[in-house]
Protein backbone atom coordinates (compact mmCIF):
# COMPACT_ATOMS: atom_id res chain seq x y z
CA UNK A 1 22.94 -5.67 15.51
CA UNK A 2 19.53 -7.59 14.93
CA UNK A 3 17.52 -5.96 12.47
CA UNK A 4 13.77 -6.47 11.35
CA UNK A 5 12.83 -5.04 8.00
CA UNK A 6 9.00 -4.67 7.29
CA UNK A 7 8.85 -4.21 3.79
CA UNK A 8 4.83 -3.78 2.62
CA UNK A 9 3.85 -5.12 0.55
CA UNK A 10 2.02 -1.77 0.06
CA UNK A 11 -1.90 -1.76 0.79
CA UNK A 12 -1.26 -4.17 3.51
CA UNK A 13 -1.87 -2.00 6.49
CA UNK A 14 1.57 -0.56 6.14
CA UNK A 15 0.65 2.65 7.49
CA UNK A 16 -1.23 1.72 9.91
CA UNK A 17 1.62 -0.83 11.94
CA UNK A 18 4.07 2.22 11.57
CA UNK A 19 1.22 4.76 13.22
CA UNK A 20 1.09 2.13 15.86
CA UNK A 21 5.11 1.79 16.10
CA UNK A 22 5.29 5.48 16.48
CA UNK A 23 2.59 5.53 19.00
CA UNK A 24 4.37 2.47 20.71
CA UNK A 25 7.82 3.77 20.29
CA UNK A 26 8.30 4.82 24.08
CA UNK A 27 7.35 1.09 25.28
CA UNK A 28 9.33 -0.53 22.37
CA UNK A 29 12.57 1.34 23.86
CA UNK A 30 12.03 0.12 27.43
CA UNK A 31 12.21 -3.43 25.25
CA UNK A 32 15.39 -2.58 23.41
CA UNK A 33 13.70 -2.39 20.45
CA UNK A 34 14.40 1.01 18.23
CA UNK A 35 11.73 2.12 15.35
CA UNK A 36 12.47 3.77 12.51
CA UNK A 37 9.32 4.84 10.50
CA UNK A 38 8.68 7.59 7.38
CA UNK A 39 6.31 9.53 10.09
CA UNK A 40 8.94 10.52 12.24
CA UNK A 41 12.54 9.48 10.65
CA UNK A 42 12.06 10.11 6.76
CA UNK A 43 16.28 11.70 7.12
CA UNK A 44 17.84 8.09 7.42
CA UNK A 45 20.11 6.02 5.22
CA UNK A 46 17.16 3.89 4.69
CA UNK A 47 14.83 6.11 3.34
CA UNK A 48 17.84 6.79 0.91
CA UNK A 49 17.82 3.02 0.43
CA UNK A 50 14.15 3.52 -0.75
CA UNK A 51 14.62 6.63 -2.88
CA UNK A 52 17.37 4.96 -4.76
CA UNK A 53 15.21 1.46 -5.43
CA UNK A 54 12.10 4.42 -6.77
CA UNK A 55 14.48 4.60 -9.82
CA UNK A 56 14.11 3.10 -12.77
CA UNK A 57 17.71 1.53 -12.60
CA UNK A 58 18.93 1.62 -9.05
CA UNK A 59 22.06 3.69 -9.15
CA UNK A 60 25.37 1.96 -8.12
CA UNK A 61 27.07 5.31 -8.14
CA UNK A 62 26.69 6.38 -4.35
CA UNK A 63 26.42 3.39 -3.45
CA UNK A 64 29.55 3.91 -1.23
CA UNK A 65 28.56 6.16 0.41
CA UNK A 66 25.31 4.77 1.25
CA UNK A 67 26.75 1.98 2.81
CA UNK A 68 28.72 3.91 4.94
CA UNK A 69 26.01 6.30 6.60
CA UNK A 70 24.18 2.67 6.54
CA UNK A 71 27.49 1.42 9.09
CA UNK A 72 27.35 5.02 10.97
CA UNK A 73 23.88 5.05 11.24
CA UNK A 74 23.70 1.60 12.85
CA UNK A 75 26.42 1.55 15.26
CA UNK A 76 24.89 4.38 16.66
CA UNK A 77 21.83 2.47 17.23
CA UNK A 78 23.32 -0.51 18.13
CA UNK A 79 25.43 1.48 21.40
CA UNK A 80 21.79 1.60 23.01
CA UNK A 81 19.13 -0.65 21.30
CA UNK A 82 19.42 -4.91 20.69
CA UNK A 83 16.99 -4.59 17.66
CA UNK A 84 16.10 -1.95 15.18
CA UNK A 85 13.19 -2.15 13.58
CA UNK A 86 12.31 -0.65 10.11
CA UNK A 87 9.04 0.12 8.80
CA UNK A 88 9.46 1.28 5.34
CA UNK A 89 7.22 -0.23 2.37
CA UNK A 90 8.79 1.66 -0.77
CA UNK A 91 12.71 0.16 1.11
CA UNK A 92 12.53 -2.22 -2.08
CA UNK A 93 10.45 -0.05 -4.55
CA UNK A 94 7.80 1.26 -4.97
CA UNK A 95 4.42 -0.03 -5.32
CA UNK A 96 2.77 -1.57 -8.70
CA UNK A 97 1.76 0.97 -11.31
CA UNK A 98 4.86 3.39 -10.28
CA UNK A 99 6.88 0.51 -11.21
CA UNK A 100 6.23 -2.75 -13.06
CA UNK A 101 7.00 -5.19 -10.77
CA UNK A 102 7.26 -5.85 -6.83
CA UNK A 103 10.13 -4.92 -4.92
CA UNK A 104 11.91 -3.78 -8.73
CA UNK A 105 14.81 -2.34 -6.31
CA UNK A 106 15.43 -5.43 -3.77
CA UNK A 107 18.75 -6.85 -5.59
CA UNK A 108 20.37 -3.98 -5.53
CA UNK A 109 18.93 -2.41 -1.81
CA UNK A 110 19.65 -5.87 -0.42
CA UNK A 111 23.42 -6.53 -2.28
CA UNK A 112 23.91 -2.64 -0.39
CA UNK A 113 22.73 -4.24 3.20
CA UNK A 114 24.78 -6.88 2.96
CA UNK A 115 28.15 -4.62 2.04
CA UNK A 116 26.87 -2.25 4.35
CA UNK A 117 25.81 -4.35 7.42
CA UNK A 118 27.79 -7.70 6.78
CA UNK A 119 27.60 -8.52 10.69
CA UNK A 120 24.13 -7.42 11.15
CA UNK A 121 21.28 -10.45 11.61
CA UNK A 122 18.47 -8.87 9.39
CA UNK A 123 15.06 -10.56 9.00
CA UNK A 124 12.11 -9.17 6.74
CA UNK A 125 8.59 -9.40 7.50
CA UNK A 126 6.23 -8.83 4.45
CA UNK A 127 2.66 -8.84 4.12
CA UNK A 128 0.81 -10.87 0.88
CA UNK A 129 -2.88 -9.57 -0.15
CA UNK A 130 -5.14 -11.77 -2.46
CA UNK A 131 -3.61 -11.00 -5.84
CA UNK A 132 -6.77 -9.45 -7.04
CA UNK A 133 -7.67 -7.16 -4.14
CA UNK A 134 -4.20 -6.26 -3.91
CA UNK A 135 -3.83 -4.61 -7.98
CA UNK A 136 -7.55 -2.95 -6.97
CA UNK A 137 -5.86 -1.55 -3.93
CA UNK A 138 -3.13 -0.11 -5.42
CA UNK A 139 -5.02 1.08 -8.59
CA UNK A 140 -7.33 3.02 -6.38
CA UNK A 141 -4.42 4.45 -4.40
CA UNK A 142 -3.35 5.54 -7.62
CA UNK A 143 -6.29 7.13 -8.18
CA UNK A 144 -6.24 9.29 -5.05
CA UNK A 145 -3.23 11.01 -6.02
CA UNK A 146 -3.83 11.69 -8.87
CA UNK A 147 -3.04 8.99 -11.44
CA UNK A 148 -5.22 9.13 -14.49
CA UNK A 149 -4.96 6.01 -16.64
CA UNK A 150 -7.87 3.90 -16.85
CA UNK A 151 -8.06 0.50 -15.23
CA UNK A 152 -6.81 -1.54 -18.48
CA UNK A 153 -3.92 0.94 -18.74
CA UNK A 154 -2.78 0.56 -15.66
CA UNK A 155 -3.01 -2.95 -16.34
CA UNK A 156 -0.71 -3.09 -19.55
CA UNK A 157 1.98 -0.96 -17.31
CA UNK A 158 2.42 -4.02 -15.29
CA UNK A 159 4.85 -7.15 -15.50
CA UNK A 160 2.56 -9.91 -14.73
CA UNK A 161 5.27 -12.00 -14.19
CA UNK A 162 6.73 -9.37 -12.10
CA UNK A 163 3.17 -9.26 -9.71
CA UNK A 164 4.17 -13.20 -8.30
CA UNK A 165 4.33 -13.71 -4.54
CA UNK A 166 6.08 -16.81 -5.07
CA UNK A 167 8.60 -15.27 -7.89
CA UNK A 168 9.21 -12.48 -4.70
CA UNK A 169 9.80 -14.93 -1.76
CA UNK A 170 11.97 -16.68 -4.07
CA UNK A 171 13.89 -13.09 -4.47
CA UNK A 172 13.81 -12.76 -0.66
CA UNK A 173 15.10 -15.88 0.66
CA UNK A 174 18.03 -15.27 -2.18
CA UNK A 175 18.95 -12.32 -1.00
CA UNK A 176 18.29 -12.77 2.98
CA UNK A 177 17.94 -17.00 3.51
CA UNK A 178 15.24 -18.86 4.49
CA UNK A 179 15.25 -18.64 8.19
CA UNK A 180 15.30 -14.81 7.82
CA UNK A 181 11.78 -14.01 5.40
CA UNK A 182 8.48 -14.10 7.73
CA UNK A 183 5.22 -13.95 5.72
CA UNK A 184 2.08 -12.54 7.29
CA UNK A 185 -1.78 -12.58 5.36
CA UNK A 186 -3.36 -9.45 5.41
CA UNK A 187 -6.59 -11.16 6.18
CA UNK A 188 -5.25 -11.88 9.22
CA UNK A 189 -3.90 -8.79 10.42
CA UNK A 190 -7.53 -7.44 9.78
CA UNK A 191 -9.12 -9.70 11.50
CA UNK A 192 -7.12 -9.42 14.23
CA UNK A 193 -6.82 -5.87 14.16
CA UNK A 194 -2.85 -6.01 13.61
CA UNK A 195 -2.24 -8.12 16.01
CA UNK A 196 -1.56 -10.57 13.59
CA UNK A 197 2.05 -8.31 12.56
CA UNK A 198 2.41 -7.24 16.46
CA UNK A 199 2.19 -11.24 17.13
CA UNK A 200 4.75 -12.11 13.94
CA UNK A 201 7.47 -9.02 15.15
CA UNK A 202 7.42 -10.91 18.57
CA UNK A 203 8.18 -13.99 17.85
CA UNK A 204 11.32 -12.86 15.25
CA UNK A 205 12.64 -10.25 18.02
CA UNK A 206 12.25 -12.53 20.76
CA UNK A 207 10.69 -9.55 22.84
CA UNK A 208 7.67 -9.08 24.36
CA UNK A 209 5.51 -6.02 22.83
CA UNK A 210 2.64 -4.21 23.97
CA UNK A 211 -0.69 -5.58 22.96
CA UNK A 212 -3.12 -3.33 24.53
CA UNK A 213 -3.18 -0.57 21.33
CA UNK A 214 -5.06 -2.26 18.09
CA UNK A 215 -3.66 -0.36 14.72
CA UNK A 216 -5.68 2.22 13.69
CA UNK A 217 -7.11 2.47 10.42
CA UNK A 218 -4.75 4.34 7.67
CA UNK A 219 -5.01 5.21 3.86
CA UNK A 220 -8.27 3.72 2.93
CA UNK A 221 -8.66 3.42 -0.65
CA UNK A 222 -11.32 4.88 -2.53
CA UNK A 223 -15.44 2.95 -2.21
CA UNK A 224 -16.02 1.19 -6.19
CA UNK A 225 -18.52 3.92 -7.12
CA UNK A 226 -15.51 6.53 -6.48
CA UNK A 227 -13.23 4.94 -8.05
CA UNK A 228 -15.38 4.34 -11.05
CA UNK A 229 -16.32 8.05 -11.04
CA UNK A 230 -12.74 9.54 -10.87
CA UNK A 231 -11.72 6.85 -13.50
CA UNK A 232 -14.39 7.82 -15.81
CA UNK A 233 -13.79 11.71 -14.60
CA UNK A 234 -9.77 11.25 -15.90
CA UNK A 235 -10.75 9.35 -19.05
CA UNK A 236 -13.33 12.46 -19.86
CA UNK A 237 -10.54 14.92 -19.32
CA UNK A 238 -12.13 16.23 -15.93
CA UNK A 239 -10.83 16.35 -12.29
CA UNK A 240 -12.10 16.88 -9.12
CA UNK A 241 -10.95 18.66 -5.75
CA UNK A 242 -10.38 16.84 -2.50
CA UNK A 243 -13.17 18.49 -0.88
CA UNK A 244 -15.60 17.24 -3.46
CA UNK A 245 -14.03 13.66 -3.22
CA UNK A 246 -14.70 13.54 0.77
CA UNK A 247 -18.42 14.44 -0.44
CA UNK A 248 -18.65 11.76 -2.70
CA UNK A 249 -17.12 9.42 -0.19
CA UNK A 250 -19.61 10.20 2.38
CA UNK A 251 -22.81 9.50 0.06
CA UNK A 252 -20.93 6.25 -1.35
CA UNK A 253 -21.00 5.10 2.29
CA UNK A 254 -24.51 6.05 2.61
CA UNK A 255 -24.83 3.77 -0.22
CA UNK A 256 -23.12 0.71 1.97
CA UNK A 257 -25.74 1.44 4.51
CA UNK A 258 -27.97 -1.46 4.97
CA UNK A 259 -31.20 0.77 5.46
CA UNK A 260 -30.19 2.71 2.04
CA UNK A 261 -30.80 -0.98 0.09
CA UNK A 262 -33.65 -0.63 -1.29
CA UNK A 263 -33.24 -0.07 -5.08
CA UNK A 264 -35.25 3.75 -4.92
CA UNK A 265 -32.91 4.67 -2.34
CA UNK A 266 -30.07 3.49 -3.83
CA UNK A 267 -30.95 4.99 -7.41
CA UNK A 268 -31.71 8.48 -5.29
CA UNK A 269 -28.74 8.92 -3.90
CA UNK A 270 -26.38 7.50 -6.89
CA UNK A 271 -28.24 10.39 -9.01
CA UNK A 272 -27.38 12.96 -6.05
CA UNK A 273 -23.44 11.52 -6.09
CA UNK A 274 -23.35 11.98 -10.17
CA UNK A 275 -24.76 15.22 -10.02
CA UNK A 276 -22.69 16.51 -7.35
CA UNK A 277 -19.65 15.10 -8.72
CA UNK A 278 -20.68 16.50 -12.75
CA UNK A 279 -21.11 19.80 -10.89
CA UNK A 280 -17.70 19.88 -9.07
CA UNK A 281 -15.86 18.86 -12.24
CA UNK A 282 -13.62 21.39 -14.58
CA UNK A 283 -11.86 20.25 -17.82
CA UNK A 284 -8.01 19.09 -16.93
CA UNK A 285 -5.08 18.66 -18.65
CA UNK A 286 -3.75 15.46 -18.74
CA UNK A 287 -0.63 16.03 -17.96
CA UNK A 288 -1.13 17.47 -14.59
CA UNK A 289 -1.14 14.81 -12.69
CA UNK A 290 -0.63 14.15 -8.95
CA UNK A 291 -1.62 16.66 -5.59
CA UNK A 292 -1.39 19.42 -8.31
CA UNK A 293 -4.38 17.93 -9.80
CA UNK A 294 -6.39 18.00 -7.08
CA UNK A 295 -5.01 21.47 -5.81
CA UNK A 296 -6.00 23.16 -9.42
CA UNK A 297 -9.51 21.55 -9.90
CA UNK A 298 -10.38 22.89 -6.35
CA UNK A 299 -9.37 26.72 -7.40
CA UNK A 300 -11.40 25.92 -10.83
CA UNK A 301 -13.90 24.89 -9.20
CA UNK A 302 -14.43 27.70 -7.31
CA UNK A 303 -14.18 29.93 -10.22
CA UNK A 304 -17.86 27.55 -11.65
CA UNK A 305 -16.98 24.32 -11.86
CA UNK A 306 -19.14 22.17 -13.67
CA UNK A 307 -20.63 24.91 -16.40
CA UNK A 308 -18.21 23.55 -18.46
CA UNK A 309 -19.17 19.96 -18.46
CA UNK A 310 -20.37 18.32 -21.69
CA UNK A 311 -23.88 17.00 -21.42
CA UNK A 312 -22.16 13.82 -22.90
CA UNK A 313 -19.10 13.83 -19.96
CA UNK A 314 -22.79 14.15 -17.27
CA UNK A 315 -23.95 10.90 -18.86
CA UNK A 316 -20.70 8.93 -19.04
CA UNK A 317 -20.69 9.82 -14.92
CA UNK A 318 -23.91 9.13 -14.16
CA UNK A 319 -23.58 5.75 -16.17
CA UNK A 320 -20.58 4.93 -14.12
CA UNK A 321 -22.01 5.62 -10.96
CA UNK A 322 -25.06 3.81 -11.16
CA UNK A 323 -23.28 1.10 -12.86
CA UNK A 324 -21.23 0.71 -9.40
CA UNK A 325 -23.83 1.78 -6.73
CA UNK A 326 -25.68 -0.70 -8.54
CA UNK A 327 -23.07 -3.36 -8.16
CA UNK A 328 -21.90 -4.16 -11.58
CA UNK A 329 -18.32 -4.41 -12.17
CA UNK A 330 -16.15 -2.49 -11.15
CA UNK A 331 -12.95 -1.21 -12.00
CA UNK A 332 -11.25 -4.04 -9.66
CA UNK A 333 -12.84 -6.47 -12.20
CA UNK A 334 -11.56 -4.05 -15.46
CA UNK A 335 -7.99 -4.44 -13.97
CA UNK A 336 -8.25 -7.93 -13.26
CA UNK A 337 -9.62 -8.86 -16.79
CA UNK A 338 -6.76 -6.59 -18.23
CA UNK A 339 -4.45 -9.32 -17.44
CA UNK A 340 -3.48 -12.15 -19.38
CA UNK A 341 -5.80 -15.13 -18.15
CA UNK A 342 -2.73 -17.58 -17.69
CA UNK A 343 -1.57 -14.34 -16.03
CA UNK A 344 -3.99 -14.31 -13.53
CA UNK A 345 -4.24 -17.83 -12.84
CA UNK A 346 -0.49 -18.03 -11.66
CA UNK A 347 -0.91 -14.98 -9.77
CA UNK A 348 -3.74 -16.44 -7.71
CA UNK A 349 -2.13 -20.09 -7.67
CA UNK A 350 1.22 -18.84 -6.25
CA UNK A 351 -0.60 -16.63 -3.54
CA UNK A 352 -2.37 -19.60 -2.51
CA UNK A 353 1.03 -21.70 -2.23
CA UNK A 354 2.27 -19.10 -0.23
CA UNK A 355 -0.86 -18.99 2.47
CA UNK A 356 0.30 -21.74 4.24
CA UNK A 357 3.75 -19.81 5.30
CA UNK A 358 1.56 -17.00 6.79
CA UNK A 359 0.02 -19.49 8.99
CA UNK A 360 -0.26 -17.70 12.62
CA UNK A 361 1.91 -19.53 15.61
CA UNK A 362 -0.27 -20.99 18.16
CA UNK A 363 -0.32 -18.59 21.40
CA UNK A 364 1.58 -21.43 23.20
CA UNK A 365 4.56 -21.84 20.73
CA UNK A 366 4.75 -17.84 20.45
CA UNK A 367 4.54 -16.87 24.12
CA UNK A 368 7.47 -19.83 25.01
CA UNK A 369 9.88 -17.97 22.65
CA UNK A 370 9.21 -14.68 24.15
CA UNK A 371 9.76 -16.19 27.79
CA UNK A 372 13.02 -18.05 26.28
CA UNK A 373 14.23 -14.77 25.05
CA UNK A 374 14.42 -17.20 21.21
C-alpha cells in the first residue's frame, strides 16, 4: 500500500486542501487514490494516532492494538485503492502553544507506522510558514478558541528549540528517509491558490489530479486590531461572544479598506470597534477557557454586558485598538520579541535553509512523471 501523509504544519492551509480533498474525493477514487480527512472520517486508526501524540507523553500502552486496527484498516483500503491519502495536521501533535514543540508526538506515531504498516511505502508532505508569521498564526488561532494568555506567555510556553524547521525535517527523514519527506512553502500554495500542494501530491502519487477546483479559504485567523483587543480583553479579565467578534471583524476589515485610510476615518471607526467591543464585554473567569468562553460571555452579555466594565478596562481597549488600527505593533511583534534573540535568529536561518527544498517542479519535469506513471 502507498501512502501519503500530509501532516500541517498547522496554519498552512491545512483545512483548506482537506475541504478540497473532500470536495475532490469522487474524482480522486476514479484515480485510485482514497482520502481520509477529519471532515468526513474523524473514526479511523489515524485520528487515534493523533489523539494519542495530543498527550503529553504518548502512551505505549495500546499501542498494540493501534497497530492492529492500523493493519485492518489498511488492507481494507488497499483491496480497492493504490494510494491512501491522509490529511490530518494534529497526526504528529498538536500545534504550538497546546504543546511546546512541533510534531512533540512524531517518534512515537511514526515508530507505531512502521510496526503497524512495515510493507506500506509512506511519504509525508508538510507545509513550512515564515517562522514569524507562523507563531502569530497559531497565537491568534489560540485566541479564537478561547486561549487567554497574553502574547509573551504564550511565548515562554514554547521550546524554541523545539519551533526549528530544520531540527523537524531532521526528525522526519529519521523516522521516514529522505526520498520519502516532500516540503511545500506556504507562500506558494497561496499564491497559487493550492495548487502548489495539488501540484506536490501529484508528483509523489504518480497520478494525475483534478486541477479545475482552487482551495477555498478556511480558518482565517483573527485581523491585528482583534487580536490585540481579545488579548487585552483576556488580560483585563473580560470575554467576548462570537457574535460580537464577527462585528469586530467586519469593522477591522473596514479598516483594511483603502478608501477608509485616511487617519479621521481610521480614528472613527477604531473608536466605534472599542466601544462596541467595551460594550459587549462581561467580567470572566479565567479559568473558563475554550468554546465555553465564548458560549457564557454571549448569555452575559445578553443579560447587560458591558455595565460592568471598569472605566480603566474601556481605556486599556481603546488604547489597544487604536494602537493596532493605527499600525503599531502588534501582538505578532510581542510574541516574536518574547523569544530569545539567538532564538529567533535560528528559527528564521533554518526556515530559510529549508526554502530551497520547497522549490516547485517545473510543469515539464512534473507532468512527465504523471504520464510515466513515476
Amino acid at each position: 500500500m502507498n501512502i501519503l501523509l500530509h501532516a500541517g504544519l498547522h496554519r498552512c492551509a491545512t483545512t483548506a486542501f482537506q475541504f478540497w480533498l473532500e470536495a475532490e474525493r469522487a474524482n480522486l477514487a476514479g484515480a485510485g487514490i482514497a482520502v481520509l480527512t477529519p471532515q468526513s472520517t474523524p473514526g479511523t486508526p489515524f485520528s487515534a494516532l493523533a489523539r494519542n501524540a495530543a498527550r503529553a507523553s504518548p502512551a505505549a500502552a495500546g499501542a498494540a492494538r493501534l497497530e492492529a486496527w492500523l493493519r485492518d484498516y489498511v488492507a481494507e483500503i488497499a483491496g480497492r485503492s493504490e494510494w491512501l491519502v491522509v490529511s490530518e495536521e494534529n497526526l504528529f501533535g498538536p500545534m504550538p502553544g497546546v504543546r511546546p514543540r512541533l510534531m512533540a508526538g512524531l517518534d512515537a506515531g511514526a515508530a507505531i507506522l512502521r510496526r503497524a504498516l512495515p510493507d506500506a511505502e509512506i511519504h509525508v508532505l508538510v507545509a513550512l510558514r515564515e517562522p514569524k508569521r507562523f507563531l502569530a498564526s497559531a497565537y491568534k488561532f489560540r485566541l479564537s478558541v478561547g486561549d487567554v494568555r497574553p502574547p509573551e506567555a504564550f511565548a515562554v510556553s514554547l521550546d524554541p528549540a523545539g519551533l526549528s524547521f530544520r531540527t523537524l525535517f531532521d526528525r522526519l527523514v529519521a523516522a521516514f528517509g529522505r526520498e520519502r519527506v516532500a516540503l511545500v512553502d506556504f507562500e506558494r500554495i497561496v499564491a497559487t491558490q493550492g495548487e502548489e500542494y495539488i501540484d506536490r501530491a501529484e508528483r509523489i502519487t504518480g497520478r494525475a489530479w483534478p486541477h479545475a477546483r482552487p482551495l477555498p479559504i478556511a480558518n482565517e485567523t483573527y485581523p491585528d486590531v482583534i487580536a490585540a483587543a481579545v488579548a487585552t480583553l483576556n488580560e483585563a479579565g473580560l470575554g467576548i461572544g462570537k457574535a460580537a467578534i464577527q462585528e469586530g471583524c467586519a469593522l477591522a476589515d473596514a479598516l483594511r479598506r483603502p478608501h477608509n485610510a485616511a487617519p479621521d476615518i481610521r480614528r472613527d471607526l477604531a473608536d466605534r470597534l472599542a466601544a462596541m467591543l467595551a460594550t459587549s464585554a462581561v467580567p470572566m473567569p479565567r479559568l473558563v477557557t475554550g468554546q465555553a468562553r465564548f458560549g457564557l460571555a454571549e448569555r452575559l452579555g445578553r443579560m447587560g454586558g458591558g455595565r460592568l466594565v471598569s472605566r480603566a478596562a474601556r481605556e486599556r481597549i481603546a488604547a489597544a485598538v487604536q494602537a493596532a488600527a493605527a499600525g503599531g505593533p502588534g501582538v505578532a511583534d510581542a510574541l516574536w520579541n518574547a523569544l530569545p534573540a539567538e532564538s529567533r535568529t535560528r528559527l528564521v536561518e533554518d526556515y530559510e535553509a529549508l526554502k530551497p527544498l520547497t522549490a516547485p517542479e517545473s510543469e515539464a519535469t512534473r507532468a512527465a512523471a504523471v504520464r510515466s506513471g513515476g
